[in-house]
PDB file of N, CA and C in Angstrom:
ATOM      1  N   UNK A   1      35.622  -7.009 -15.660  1.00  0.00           N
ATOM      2  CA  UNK A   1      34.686  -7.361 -14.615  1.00  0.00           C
ATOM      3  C   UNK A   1      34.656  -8.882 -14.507  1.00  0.00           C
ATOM      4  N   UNK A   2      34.735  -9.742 -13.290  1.00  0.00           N
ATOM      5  CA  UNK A   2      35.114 -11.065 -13.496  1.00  0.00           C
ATOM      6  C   UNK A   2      33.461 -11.025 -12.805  1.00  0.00           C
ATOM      7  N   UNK A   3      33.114 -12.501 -12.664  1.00  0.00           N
ATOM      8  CA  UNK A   3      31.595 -13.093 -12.513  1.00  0.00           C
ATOM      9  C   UNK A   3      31.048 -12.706 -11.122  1.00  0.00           C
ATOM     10  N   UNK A   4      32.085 -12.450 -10.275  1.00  0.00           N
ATOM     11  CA  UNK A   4      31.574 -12.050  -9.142  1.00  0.00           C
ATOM     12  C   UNK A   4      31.067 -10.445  -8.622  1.00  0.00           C
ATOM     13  N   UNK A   5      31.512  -9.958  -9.767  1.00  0.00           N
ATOM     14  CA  UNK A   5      30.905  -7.962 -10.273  1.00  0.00           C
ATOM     15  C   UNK A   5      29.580  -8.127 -11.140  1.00  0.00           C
ATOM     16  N   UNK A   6      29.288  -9.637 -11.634  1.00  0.00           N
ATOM     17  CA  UNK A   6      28.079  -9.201 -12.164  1.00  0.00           C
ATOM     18  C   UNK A   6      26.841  -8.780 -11.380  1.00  0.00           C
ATOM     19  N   UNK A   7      25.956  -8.129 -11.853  1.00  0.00           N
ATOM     20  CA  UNK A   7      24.598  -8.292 -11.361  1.00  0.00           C
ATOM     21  C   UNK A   7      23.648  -9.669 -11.154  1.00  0.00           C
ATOM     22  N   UNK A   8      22.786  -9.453  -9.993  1.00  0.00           N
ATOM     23  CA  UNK A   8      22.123 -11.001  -9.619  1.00  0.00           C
ATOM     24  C   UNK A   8      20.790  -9.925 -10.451  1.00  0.00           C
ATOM     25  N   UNK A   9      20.552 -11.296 -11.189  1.00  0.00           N
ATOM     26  CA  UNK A   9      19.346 -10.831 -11.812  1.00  0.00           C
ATOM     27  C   UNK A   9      18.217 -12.074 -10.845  1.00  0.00           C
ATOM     28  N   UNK A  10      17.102 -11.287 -10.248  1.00  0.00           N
ATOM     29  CA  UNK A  10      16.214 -12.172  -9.540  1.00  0.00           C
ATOM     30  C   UNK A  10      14.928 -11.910 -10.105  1.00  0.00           C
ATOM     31  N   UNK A  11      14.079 -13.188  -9.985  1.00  0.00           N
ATOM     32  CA  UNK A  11      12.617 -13.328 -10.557  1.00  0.00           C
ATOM     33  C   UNK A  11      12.167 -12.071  -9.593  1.00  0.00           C
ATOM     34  N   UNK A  12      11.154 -11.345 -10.205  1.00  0.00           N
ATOM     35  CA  UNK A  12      10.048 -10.914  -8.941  1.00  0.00           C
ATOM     36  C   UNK A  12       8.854 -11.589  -9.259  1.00  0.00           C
ATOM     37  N   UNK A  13       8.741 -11.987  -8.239  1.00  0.00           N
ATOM     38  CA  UNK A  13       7.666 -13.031  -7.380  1.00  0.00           C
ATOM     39  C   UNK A  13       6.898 -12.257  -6.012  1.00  0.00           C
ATOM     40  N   UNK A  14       6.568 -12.950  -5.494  1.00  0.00           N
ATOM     41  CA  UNK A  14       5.635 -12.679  -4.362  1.00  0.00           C
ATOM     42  C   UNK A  14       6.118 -12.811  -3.021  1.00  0.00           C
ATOM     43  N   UNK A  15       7.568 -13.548  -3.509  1.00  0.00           N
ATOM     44  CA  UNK A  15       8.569 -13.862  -2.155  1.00  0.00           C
ATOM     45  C   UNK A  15       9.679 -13.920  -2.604  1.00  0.00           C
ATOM     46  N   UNK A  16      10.418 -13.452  -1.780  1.00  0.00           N
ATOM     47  CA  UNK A  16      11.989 -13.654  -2.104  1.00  0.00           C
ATOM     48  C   UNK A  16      12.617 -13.866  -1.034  1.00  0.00           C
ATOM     49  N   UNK A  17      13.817 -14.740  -1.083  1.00  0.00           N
ATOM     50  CA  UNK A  17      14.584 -15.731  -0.173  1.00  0.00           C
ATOM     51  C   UNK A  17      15.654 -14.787  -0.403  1.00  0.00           C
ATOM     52  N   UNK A  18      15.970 -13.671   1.020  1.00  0.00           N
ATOM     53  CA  UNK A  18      17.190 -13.153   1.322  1.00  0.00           C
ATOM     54  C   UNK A  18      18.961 -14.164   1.768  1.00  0.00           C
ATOM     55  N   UNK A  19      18.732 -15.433   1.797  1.00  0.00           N
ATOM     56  CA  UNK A  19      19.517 -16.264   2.275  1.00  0.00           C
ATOM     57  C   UNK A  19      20.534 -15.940   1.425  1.00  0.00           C
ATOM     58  N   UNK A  20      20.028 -16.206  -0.237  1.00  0.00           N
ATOM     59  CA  UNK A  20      21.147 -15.754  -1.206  1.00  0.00           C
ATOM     60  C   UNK A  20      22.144 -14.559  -0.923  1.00  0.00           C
ATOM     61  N   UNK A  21      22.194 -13.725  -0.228  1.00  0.00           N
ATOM     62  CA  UNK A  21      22.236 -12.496  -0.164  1.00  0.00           C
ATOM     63  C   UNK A  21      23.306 -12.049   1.069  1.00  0.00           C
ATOM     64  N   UNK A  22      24.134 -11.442   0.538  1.00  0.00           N
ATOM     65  CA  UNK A  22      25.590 -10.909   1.696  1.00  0.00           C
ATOM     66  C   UNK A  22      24.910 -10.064   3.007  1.00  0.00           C
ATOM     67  N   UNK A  23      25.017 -10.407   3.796  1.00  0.00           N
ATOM     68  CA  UNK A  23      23.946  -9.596   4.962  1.00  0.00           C
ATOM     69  C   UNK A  23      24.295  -8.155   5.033  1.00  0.00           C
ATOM     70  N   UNK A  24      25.486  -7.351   4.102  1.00  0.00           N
ATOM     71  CA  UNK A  24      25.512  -6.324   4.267  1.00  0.00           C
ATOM     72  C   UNK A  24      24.777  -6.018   2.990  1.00  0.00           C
ATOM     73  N   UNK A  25      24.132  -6.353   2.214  1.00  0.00           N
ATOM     74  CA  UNK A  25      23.065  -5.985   0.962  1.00  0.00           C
ATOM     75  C   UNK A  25      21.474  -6.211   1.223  1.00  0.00           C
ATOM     76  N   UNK A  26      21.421  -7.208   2.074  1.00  0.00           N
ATOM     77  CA  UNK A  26      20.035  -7.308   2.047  1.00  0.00           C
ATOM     78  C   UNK A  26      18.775  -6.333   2.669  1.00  0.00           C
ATOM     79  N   UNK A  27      19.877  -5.075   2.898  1.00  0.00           N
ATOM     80  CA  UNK A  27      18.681  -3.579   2.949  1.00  0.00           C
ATOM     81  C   UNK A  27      18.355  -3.199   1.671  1.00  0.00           C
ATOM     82  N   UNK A  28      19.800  -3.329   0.865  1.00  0.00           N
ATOM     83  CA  UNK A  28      19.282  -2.550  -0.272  1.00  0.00           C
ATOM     84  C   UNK A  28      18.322  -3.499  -1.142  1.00  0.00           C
ATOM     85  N   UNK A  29      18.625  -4.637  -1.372  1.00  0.00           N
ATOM     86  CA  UNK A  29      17.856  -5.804  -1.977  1.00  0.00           C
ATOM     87  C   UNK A  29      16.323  -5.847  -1.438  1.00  0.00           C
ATOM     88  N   UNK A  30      16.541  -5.696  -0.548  1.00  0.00           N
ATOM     89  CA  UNK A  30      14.943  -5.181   0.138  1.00  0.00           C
ATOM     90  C   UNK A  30      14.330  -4.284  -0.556  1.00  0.00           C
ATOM     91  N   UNK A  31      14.876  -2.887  -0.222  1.00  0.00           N
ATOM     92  CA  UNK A  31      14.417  -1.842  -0.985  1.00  0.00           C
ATOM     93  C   UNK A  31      14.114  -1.839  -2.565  1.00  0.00           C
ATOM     94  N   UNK A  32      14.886  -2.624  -3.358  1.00  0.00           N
ATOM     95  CA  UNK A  32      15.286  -2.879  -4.941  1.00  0.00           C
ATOM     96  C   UNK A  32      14.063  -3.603  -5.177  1.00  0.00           C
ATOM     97  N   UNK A  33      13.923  -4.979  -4.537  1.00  0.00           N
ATOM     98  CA  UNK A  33      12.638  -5.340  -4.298  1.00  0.00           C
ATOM     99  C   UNK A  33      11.107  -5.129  -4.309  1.00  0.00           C
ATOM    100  N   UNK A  34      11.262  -4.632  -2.973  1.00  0.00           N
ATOM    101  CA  UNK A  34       9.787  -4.136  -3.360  1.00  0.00           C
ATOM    102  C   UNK A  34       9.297  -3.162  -4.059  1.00  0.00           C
ATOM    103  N   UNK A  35      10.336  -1.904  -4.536  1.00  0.00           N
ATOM    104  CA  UNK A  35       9.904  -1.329  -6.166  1.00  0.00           C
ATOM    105  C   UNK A  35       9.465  -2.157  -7.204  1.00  0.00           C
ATOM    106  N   UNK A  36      10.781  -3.290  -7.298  1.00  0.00           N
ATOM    107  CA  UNK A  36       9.933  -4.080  -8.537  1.00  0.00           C
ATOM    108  C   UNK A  36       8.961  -5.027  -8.094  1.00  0.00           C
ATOM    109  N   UNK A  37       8.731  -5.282  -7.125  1.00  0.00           N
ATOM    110  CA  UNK A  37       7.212  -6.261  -6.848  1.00  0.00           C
ATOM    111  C   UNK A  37       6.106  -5.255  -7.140  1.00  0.00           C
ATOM    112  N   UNK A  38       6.380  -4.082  -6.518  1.00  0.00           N
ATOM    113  CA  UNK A  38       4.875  -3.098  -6.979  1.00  0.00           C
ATOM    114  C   UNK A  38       4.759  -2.875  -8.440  1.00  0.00           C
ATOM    115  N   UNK A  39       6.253  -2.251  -8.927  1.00  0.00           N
ATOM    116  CA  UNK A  39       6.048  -2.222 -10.198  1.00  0.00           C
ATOM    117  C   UNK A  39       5.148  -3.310 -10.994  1.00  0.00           C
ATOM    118  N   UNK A  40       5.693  -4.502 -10.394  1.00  0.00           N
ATOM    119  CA  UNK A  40       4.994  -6.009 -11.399  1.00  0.00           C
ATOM    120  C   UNK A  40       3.809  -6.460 -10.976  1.00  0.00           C
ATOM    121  N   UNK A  41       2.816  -5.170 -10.146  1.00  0.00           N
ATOM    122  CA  UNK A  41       1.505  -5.481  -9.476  1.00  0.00           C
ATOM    123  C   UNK A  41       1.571  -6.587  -8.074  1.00  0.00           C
ATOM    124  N   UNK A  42       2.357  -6.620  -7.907  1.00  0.00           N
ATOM    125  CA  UNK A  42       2.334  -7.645  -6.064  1.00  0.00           C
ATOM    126  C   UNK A  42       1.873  -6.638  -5.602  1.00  0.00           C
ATOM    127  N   UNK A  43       1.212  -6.878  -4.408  1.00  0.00           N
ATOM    128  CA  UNK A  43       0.944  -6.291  -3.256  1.00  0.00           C
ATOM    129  C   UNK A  43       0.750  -6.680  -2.071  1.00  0.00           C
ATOM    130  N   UNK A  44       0.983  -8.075  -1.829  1.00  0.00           N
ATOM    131  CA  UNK A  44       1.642  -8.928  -1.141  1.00  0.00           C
ATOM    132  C   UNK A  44       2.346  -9.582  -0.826  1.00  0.00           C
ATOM    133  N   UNK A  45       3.761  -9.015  -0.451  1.00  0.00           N
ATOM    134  CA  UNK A  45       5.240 -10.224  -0.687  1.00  0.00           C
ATOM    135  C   UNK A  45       5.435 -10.516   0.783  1.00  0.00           C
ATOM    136  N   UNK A  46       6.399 -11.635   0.839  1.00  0.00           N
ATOM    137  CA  UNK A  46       7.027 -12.619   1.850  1.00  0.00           C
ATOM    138  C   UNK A  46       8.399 -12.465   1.977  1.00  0.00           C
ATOM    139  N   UNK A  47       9.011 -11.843   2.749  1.00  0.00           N
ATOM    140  CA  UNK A  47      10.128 -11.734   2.681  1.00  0.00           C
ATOM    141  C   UNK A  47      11.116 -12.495   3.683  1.00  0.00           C
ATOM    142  N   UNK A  48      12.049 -13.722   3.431  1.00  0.00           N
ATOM    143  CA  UNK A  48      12.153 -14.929   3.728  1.00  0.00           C
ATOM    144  C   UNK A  48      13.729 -14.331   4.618  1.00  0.00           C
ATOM    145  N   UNK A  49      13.881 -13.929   5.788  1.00  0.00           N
ATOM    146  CA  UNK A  49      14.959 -13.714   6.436  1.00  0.00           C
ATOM    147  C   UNK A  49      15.513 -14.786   7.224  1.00  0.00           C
ATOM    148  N   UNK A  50      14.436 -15.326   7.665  1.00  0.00           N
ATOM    149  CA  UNK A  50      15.688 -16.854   8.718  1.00  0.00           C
ATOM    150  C   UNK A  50      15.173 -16.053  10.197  1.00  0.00           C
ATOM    151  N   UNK A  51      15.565 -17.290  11.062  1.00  0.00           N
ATOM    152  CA  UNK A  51      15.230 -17.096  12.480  1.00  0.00           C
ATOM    153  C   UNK A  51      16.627 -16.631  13.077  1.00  0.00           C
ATOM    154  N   UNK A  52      17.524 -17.556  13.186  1.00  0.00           N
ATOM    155  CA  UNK A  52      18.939 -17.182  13.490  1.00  0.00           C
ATOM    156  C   UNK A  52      18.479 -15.985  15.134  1.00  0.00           C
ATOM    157  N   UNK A  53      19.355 -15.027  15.056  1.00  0.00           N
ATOM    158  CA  UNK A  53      19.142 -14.418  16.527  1.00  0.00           C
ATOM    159  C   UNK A  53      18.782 -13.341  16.604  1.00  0.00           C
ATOM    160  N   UNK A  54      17.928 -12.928  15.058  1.00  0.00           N
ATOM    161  CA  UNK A  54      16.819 -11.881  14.970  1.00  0.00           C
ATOM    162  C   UNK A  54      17.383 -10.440  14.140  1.00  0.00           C
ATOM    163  N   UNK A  55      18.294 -10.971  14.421  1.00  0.00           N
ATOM    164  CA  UNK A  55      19.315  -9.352  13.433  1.00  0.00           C
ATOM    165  C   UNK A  55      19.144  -9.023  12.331  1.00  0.00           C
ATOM    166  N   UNK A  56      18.878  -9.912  11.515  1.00  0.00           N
ATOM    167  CA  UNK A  56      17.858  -9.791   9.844  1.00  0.00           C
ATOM    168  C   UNK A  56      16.523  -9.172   9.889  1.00  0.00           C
ATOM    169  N   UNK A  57      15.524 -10.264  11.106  1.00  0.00           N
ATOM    170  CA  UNK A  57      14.439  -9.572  10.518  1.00  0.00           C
ATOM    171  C   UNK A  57      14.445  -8.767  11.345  1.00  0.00           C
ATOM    172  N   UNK A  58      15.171  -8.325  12.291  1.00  0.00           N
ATOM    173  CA  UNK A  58      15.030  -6.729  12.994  1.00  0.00           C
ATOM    174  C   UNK A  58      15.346  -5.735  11.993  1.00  0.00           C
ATOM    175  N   UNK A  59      16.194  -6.183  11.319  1.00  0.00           N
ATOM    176  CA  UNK A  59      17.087  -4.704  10.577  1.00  0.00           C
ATOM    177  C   UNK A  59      15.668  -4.433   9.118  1.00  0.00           C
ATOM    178  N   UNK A  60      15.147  -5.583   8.652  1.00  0.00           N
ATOM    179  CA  UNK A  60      13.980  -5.914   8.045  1.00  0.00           C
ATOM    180  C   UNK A  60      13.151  -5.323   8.230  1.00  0.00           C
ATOM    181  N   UNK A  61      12.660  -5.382   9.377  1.00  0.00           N
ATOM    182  CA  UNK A  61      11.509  -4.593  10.025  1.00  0.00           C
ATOM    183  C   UNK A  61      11.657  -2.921   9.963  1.00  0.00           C
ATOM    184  N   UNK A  62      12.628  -2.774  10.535  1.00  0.00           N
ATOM    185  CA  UNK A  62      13.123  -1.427  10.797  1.00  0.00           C
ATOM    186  C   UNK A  62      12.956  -0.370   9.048  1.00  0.00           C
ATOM    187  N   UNK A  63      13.648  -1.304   8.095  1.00  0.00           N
ATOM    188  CA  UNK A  63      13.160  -0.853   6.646  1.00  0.00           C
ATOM    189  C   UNK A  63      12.111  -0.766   6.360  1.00  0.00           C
ATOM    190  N   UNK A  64      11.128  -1.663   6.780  1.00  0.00           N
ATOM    191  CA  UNK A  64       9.475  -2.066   6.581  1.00  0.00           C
ATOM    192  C   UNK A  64       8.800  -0.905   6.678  1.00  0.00           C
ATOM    193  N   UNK A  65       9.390  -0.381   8.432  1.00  0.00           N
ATOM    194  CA  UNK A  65       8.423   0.250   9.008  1.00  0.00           C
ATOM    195  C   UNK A  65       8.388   2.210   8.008  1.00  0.00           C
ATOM    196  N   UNK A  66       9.578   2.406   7.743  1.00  0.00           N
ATOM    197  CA  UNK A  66       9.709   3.879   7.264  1.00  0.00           C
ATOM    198  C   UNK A  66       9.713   3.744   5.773  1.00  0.00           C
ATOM    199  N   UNK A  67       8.825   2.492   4.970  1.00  0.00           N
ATOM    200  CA  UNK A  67       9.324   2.272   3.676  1.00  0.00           C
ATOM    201  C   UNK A  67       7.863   2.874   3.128  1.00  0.00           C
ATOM    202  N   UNK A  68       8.177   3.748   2.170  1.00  0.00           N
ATOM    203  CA  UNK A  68       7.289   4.516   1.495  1.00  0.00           C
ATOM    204  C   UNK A  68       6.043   3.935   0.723  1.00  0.00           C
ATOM    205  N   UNK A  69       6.339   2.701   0.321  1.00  0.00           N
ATOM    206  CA  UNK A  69       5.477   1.619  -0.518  1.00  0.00           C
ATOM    207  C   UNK A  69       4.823   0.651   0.538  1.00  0.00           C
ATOM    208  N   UNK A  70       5.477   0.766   1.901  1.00  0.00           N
ATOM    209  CA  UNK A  70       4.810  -0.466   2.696  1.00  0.00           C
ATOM    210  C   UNK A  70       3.487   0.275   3.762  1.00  0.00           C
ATOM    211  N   UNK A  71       2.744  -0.509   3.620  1.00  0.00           N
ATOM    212  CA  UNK A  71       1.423   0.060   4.522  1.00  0.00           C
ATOM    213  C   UNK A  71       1.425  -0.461   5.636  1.00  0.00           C
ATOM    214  N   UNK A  72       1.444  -1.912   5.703  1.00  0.00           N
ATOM    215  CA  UNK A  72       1.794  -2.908   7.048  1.00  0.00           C
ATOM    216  C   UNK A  72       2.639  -4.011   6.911  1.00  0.00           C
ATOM    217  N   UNK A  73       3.117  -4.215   7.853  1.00  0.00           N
ATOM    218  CA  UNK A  73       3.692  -5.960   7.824  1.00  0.00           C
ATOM    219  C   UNK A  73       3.492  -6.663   9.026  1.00  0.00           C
ATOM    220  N   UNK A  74       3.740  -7.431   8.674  1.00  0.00           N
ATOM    221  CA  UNK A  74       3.887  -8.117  10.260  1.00  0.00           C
ATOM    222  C   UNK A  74       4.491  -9.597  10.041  1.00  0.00           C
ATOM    223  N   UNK A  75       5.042 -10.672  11.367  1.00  0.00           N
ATOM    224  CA  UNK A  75       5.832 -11.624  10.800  1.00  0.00           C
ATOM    225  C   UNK A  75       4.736 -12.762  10.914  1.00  0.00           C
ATOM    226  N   UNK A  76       4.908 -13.829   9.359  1.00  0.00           N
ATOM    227  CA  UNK A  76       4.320 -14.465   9.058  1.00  0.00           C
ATOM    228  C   UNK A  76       4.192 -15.891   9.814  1.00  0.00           C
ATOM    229  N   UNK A  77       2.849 -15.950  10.337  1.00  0.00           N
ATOM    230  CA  UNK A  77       2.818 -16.849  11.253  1.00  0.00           C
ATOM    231  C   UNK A  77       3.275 -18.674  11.660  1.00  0.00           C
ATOM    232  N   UNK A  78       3.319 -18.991   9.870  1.00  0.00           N
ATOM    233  CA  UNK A  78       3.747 -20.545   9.777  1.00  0.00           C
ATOM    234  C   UNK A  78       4.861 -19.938   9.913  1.00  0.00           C
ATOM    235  N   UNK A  79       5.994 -19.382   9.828  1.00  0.00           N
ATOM    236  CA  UNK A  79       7.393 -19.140   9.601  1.00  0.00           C
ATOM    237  C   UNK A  79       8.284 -18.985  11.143  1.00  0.00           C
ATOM    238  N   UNK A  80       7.542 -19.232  12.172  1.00  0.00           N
ATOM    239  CA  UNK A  80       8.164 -19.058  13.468  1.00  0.00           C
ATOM    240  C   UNK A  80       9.495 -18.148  13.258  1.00  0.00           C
ATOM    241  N   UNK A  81       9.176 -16.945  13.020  1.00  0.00           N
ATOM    242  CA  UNK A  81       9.706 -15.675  12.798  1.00  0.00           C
ATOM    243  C   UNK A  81      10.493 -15.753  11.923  1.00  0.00           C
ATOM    244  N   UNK A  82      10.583 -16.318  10.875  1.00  0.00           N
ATOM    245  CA  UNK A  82      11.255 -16.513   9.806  1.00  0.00           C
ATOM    246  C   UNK A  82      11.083 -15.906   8.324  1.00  0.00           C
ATOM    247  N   UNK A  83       9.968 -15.258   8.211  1.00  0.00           N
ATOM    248  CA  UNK A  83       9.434 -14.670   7.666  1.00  0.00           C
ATOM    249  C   UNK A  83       8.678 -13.382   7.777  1.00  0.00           C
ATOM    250  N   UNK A  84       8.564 -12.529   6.558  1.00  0.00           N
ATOM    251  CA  UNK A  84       7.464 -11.391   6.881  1.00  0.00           C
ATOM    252  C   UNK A  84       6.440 -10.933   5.885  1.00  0.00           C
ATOM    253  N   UNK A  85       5.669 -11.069   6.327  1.00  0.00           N
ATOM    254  CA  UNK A  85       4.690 -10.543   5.416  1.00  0.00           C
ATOM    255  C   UNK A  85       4.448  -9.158   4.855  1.00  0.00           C
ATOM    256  N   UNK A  86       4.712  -8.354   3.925  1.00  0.00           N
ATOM    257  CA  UNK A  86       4.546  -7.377   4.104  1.00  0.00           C
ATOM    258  C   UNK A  86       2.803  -6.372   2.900  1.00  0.00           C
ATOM    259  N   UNK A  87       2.159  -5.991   3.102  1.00  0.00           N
ATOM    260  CA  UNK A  87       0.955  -5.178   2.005  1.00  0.00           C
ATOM    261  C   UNK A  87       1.563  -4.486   1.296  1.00  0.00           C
ATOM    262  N   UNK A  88       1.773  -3.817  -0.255  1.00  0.00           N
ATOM    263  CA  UNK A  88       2.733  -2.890  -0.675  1.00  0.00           C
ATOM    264  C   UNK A  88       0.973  -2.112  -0.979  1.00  0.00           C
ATOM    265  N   UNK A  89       1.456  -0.364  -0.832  1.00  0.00           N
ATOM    266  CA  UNK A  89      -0.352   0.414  -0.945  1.00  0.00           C
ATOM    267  C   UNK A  89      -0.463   0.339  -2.591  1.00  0.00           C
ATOM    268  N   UNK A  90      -1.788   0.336  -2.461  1.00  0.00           N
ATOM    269  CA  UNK A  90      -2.060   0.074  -4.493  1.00  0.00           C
ATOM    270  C   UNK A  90      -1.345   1.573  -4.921  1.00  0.00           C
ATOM    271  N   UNK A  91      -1.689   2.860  -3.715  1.00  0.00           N
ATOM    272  CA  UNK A  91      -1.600   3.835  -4.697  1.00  0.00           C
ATOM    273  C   UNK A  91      -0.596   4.862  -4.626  1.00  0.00           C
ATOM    274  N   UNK A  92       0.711   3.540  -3.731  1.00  0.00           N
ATOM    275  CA  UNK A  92       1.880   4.144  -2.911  1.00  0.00           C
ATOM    276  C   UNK A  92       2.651   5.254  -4.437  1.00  0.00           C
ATOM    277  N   UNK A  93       2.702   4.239  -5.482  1.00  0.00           N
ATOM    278  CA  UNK A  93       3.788   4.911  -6.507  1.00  0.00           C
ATOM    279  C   UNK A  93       5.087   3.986  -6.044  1.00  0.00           C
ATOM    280  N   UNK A  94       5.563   4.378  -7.147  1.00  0.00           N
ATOM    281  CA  UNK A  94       7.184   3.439  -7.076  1.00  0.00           C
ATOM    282  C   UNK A  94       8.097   4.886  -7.221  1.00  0.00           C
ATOM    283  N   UNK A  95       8.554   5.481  -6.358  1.00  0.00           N
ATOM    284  CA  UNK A  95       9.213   7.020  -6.914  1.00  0.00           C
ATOM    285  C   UNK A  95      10.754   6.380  -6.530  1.00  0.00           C
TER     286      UNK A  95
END
């Protein structure tokens, strides 16, 4: 396995910066995500997509909206659509 098969090991925090991230992963990194933010008690993360011509945080949203742990989101207002806010439910479960 050479360095580029390893795993990205990322802090969970309260936000995470998808920039790092191959745009064909950042559904699943999403999803990977906010299991472990609930797991680690967040219930408020920021999820940092970029403005660019909306194809991130559309595809973003679109995960948001049917995601089992998310209650609401919506895009975060200093971030001129660059961002999203999302609630994870206290009593969603991480299944």
């Amino acid at each position: 396995m050479d360095e580029s098969d390893e795993p990205v090991v990322v802090p969970i925090e309260d936000a995470i910066d998808l920039h790092a991230f191959a745009p064909r992963d950042v559904l699943s990194v999403v999803d990977e995500y906010l299991h472990a933010a609930w797991r680690a008690g967040h219930r408020r993360v920021r999820l940092i997509h970029g403005r660019g011509i909306g194809a991130q945080r559309a595809a973003v949203q679109r995960l948001l909206a049917s995601h089992a742990l998310v209650e609401r989101y919506w895009d975060a207002p200093e971030s001129s659509l660059g961002a999203t806010v999302a609630v994870l439910g206290e009593n969603a479960g991480a299944s």
